[in-house]
Protein backbone atom coordinates (compact mmCIF):
# COMPACT_ATOMS: atom_id res chain seq x y z
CA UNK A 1 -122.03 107.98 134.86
CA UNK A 2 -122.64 111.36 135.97
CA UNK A 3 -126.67 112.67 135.24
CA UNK A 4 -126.07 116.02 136.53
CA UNK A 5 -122.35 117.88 136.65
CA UNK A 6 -122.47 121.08 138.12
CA UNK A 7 -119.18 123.40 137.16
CA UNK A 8 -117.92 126.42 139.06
CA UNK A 9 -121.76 127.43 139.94
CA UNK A 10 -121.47 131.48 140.88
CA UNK A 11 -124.83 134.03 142.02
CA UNK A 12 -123.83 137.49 142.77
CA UNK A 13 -126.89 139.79 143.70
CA UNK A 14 -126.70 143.27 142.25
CA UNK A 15 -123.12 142.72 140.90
CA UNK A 16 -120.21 143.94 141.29
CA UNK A 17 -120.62 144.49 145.48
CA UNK A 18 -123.53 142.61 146.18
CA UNK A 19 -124.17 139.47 148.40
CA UNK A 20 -122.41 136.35 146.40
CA UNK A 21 -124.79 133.80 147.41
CA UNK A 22 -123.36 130.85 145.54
CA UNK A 23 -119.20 131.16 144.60
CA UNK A 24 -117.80 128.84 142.51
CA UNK A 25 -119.71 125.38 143.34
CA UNK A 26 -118.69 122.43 141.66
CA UNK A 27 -119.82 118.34 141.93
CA UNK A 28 -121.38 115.92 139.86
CA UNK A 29 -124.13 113.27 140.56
CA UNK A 30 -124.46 109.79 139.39
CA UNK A 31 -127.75 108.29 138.11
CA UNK A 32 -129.66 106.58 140.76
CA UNK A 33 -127.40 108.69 143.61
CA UNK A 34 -128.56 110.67 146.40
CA UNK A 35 -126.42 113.85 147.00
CA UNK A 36 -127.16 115.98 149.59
CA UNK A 37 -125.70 119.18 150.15
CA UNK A 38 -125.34 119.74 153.68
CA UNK A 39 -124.81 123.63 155.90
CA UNK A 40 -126.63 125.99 157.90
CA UNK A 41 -129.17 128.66 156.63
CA UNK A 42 -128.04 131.41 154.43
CA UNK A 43 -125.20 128.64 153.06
CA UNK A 44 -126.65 128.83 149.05
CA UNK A 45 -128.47 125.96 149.19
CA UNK A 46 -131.60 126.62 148.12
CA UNK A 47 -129.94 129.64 145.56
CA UNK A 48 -128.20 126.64 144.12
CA UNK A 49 -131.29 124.59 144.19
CA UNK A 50 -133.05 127.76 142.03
CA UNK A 51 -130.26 128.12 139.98
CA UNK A 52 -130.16 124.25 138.58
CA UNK A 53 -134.35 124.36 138.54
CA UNK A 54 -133.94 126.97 135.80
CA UNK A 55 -135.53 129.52 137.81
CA UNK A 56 -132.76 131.78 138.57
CA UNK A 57 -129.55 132.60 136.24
CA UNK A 58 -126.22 131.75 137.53
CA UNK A 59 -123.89 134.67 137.27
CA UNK A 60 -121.42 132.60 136.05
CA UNK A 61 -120.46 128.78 135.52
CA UNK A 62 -122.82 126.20 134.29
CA UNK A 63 -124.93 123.24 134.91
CA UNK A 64 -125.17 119.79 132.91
CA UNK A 65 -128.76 118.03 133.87
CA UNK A 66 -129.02 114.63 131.66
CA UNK A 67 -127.03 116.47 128.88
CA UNK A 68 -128.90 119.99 128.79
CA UNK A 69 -126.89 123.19 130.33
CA UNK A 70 -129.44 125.41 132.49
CA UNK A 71 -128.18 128.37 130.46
CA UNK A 72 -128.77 127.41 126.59
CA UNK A 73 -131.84 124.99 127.14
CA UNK A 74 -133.62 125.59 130.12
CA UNK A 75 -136.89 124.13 128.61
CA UNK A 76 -135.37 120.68 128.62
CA UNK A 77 -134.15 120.67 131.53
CA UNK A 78 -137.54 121.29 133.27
CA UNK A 79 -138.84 118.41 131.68
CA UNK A 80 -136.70 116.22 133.22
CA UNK A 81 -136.81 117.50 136.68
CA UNK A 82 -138.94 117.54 139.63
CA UNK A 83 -138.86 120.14 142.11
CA UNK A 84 -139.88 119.77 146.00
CA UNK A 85 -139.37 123.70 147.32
CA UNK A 86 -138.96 124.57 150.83
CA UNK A 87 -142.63 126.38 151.22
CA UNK A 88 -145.70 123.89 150.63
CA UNK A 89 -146.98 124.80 146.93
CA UNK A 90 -150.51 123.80 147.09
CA UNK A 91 -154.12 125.17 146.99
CA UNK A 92 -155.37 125.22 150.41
CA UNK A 93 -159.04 124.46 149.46
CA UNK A 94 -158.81 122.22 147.00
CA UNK A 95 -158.07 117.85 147.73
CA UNK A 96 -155.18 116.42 147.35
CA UNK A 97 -156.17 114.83 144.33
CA UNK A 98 -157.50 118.01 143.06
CA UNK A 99 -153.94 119.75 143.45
CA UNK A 100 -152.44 116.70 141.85
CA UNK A 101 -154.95 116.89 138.81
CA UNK A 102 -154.28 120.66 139.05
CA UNK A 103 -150.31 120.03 138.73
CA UNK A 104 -150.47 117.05 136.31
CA UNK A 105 -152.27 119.51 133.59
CA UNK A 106 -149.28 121.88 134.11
CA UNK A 107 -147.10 119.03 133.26
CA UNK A 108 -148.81 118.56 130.36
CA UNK A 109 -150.64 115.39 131.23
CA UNK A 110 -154.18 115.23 130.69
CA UNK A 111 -157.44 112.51 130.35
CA UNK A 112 -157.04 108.35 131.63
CA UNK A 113 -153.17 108.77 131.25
CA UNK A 114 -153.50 112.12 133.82
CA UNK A 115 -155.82 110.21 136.14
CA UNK A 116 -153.55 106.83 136.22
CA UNK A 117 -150.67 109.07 137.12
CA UNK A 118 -152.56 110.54 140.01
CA UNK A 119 -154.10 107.41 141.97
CA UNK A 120 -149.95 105.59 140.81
CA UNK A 121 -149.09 109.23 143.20
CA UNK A 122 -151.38 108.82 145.73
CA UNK A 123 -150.35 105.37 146.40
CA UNK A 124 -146.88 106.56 146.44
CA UNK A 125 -147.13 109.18 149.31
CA UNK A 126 -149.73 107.23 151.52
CA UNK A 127 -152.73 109.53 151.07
CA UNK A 128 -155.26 107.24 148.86
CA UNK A 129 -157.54 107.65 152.10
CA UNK A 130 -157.54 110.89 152.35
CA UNK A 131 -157.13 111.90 148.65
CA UNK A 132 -160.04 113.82 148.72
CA UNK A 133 -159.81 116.00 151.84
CA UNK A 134 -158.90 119.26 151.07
CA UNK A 135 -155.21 120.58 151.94
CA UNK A 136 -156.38 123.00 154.65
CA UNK A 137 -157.33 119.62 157.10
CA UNK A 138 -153.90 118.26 156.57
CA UNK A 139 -151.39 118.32 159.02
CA UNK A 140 -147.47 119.80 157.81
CA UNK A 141 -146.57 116.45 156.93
CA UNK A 142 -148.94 115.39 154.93
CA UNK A 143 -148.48 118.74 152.91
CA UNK A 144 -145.33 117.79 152.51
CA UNK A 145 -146.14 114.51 150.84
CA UNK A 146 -148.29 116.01 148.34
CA UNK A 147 -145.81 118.64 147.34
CA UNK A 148 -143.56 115.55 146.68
CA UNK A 149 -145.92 114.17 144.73
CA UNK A 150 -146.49 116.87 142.81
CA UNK A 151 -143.28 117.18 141.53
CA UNK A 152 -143.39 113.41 140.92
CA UNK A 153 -146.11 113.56 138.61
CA UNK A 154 -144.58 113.81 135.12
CA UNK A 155 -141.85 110.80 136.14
CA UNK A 156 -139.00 113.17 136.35
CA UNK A 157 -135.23 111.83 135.87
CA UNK A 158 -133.98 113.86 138.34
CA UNK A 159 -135.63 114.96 141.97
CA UNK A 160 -134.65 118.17 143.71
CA UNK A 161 -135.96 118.15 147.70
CA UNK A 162 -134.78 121.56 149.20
CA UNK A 163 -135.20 121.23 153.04
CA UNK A 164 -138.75 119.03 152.53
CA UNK A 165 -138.72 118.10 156.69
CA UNK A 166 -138.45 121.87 157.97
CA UNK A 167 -141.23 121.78 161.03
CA UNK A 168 -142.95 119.00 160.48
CA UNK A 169 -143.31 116.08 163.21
CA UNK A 170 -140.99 112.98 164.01
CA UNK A 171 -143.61 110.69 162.20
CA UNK A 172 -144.08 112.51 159.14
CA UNK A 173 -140.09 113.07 158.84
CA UNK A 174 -139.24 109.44 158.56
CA UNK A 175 -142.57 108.47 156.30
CA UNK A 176 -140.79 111.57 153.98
CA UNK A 177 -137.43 109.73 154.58
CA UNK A 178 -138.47 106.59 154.01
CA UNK A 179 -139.98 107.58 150.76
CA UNK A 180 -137.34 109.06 149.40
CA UNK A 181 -134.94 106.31 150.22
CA UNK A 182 -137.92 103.99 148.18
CA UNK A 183 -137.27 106.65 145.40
CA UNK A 184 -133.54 105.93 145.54
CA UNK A 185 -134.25 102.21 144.91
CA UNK A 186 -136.26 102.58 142.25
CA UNK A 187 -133.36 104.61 140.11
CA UNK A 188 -134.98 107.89 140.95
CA UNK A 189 -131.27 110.57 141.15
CA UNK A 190 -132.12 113.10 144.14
CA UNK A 191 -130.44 116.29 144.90
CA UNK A 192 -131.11 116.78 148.60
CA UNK A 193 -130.41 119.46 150.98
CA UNK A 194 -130.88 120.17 154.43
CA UNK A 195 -129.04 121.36 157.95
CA UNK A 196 -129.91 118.13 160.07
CA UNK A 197 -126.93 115.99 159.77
CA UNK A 198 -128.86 112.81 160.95
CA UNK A 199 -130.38 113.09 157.23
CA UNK A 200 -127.57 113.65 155.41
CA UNK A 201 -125.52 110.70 157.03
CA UNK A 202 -128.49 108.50 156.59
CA UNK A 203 -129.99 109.42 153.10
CA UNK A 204 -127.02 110.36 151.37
CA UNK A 205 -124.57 107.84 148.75
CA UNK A 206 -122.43 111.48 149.08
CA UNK A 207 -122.35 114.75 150.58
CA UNK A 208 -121.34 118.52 149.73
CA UNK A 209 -120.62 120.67 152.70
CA UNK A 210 -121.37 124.00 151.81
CA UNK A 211 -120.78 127.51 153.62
CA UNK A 212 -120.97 130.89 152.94
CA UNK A 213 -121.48 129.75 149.32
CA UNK A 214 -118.67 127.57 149.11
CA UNK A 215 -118.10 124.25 148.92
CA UNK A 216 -115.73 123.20 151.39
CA UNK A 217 -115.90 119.01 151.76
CA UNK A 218 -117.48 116.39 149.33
CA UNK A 219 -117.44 112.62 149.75
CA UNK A 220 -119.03 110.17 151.29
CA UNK A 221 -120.00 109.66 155.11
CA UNK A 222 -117.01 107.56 156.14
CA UNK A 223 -114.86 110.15 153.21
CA UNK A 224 -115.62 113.23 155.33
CA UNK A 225 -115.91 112.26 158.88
CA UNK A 226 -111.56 110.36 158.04
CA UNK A 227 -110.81 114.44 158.02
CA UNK A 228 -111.62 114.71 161.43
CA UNK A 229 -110.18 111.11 162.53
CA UNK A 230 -111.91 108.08 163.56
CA UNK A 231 -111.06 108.99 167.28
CA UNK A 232 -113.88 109.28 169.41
CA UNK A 233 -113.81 112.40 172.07
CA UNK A 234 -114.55 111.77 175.56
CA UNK A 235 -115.26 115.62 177.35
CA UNK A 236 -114.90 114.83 181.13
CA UNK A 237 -115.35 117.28 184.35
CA UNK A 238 -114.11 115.80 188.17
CA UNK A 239 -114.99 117.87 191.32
CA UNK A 240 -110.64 118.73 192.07
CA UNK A 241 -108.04 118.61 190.61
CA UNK A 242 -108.55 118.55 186.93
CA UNK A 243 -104.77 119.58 186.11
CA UNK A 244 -103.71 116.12 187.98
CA UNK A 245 -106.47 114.27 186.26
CA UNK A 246 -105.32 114.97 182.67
CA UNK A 247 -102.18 114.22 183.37
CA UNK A 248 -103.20 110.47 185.27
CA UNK A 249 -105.74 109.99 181.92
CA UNK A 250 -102.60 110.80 179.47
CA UNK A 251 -100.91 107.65 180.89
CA UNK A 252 -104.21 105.76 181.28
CA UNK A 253 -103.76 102.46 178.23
CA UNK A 254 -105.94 103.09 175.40
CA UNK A 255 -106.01 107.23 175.80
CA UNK A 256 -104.45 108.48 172.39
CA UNK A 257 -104.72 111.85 173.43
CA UNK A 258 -105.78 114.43 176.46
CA UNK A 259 -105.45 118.01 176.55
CA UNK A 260 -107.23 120.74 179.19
CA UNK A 261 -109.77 122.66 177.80
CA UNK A 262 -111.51 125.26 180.13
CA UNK A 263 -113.39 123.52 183.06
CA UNK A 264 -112.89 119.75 180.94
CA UNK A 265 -110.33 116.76 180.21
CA UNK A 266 -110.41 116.93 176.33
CA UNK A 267 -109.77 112.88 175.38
CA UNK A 268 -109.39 110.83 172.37
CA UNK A 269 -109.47 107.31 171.83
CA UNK A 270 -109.77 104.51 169.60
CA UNK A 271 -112.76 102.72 171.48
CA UNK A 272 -114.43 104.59 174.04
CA UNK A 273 -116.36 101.54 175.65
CA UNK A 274 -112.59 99.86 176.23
CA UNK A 275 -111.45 102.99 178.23
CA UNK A 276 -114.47 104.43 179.97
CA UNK A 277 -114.13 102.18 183.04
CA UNK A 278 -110.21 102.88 183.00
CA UNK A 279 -110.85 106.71 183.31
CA UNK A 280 -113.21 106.19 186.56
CA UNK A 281 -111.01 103.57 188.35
CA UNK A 282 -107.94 106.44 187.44
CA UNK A 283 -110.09 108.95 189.19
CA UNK A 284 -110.86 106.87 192.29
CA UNK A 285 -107.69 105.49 192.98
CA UNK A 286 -106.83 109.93 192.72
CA UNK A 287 -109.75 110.35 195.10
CA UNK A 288 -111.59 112.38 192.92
CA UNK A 289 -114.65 111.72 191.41
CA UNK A 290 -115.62 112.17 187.91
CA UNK A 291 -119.09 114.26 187.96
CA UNK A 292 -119.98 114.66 184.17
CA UNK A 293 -118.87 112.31 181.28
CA UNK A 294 -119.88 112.89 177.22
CA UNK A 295 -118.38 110.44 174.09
CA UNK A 296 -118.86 111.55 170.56
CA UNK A 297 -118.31 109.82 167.72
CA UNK A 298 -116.65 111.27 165.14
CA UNK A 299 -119.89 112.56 162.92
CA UNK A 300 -120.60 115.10 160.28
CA UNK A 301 -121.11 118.05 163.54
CA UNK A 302 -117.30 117.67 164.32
CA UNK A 303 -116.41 118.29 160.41
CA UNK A 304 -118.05 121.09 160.26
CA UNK A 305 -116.43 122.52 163.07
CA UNK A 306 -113.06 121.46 162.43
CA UNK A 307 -113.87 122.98 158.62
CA UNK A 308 -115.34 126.16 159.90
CA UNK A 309 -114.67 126.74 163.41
CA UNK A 310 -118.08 126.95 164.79
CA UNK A 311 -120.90 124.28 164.65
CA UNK A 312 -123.29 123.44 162.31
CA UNK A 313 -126.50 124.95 163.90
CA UNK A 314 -124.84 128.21 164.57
């Protein structure tokens, strides 16, 4: 059962010729689900994130969040959400636990029941210890963690993270990772976006590619990367005769494919660890040597780029 359906989502700034931010976005989310939508900067994301946290009107379509449309009961639906934004919402010179007593009374929450919630938070993120240092001594990642908690405090159904790893260190990314995947197991529904796709493939139950304010791919991991194949691509340079070479690989057992692309043999195969050794012993029995070798899997990089044209960190 769907907790949040999102129907033909549209932001146009300064209508009718301005910058259409978010055009026509559609997909649902099941309870106890994390989506992620996936894409570069300037995609919509995080107008589509602001749009479905009631802080910014859609210009047209709606939003269903646990039964209450963004556009005729806003109010409800920010009781039932929590929102992680991109830039750390804190007081620098207050604690941690300060901030999270801070937010809690925003929420509404107040005396033993307010103070219960707060050390249940801390214990959640990993900051008991340092609960009450104050925000300015904390490195990016810990920041990150209590802005997490924050919007954890009032038990929200639903969790919005827009981009919650941006510049902060390998360690701190997978404690936020593995936190949210904790989340996930508890029943917690998360709305997750980013442009790494190592997160997306890992975190997500499904994935919306989105571009230029489009959606253009939903599914799951294995659902998206089957429109690109389940070939893997081996790029390959020799020092002569390249031409030749392609045309020895193209016969080589096991090579499905192999085309000449610029300096590089262009190959696809069904198991790249089967056919590596084949394409060096074709190349010495040629006498030429192979002097640079590459296999990728097929992976959410080559959708985009088969979507789009151009690749996802562009």
């Amino acid at each position: 059962m769907s907790i949040v359906e999102v129907k033909d989502l549209r932001k146009q700034y300064d209508p009718p010729k301005g910058v259409l931010a978010v055009d026509g976005v559609s997909f649902a989310i099941a309870e106890g689900e994390i989506f992620s939508l996936l894409g570069p900067n300037g995609a919509g994301k995080s107008t589509t994130i602001s749009m479905l946290s009631c802080l910014l009107r859609p210009t047209g379509g709606d939003a269903v969040i646990d039964g209450h449309s963004i556009i005729r009961q806003p109010q409800a639906v920010k009781e039932i959400i929590g929102v992680v934004p991109q830039d750390v919402a804190l007081y620098p010179d207050m604690s941690a636990r300060e901030n999270l007593l801070f937010w809690g009374r925003m929420y509404g929450l107040s005396g033993d029941g307010l103070k219960t919630r707060v050390d249940e938070v801390l214990e959640l993120i990993a900051l008991v210890d340092r609960q009450k240092d104050r925000i300015e001594k904390y490195s990016g990642g810990m920041k990150r963690r209590v802005n997490i908690g924050v919007a954890l405090l009032h038990k929200p159904r639903v969790l919005y993270l827009d981009e919650p790893t941006v510049g902060i260190d390998p360690q701190s990314r997978r404690s936020i990772l593995d936190g949210i995947l904790a989340l996930r197991d508890q029943g917690m529904t998360i709305l997750y976006t980013t442009h790494y796709m190592a997160e997306a493939q890992e975190l997500s139950d499904r994935i919306g590619i989105v571009d230029h304010g489009k959606m253009i791919a939903l599914g799951t991991h294995e659902e998206l990367v089957r429109i690109v194949g389940e070939q893997a691509r081996v790029a390959a340079r020799v020092d002569r005769d390249l031409d030749g070479m392609v045309a020895r690989w193209r016969e080589t057992p096991g090579v499905e494919q192999a085309d000449l692309e610029g300096d590089e043999a262009i190959l696809l195969t069904e198991d790249a660890d089967e056919v590596l050794p084949r394409l060096f012993e074709a190349a010495a029995a040629a006498g030429s040597r192979i002097t640079e070798i590459n296999v990728s899997e097929p992976n959410l990089e080559m959708v985009f780029l088969h979507l789009t044209g151009r690749a996802l960190r562009e």
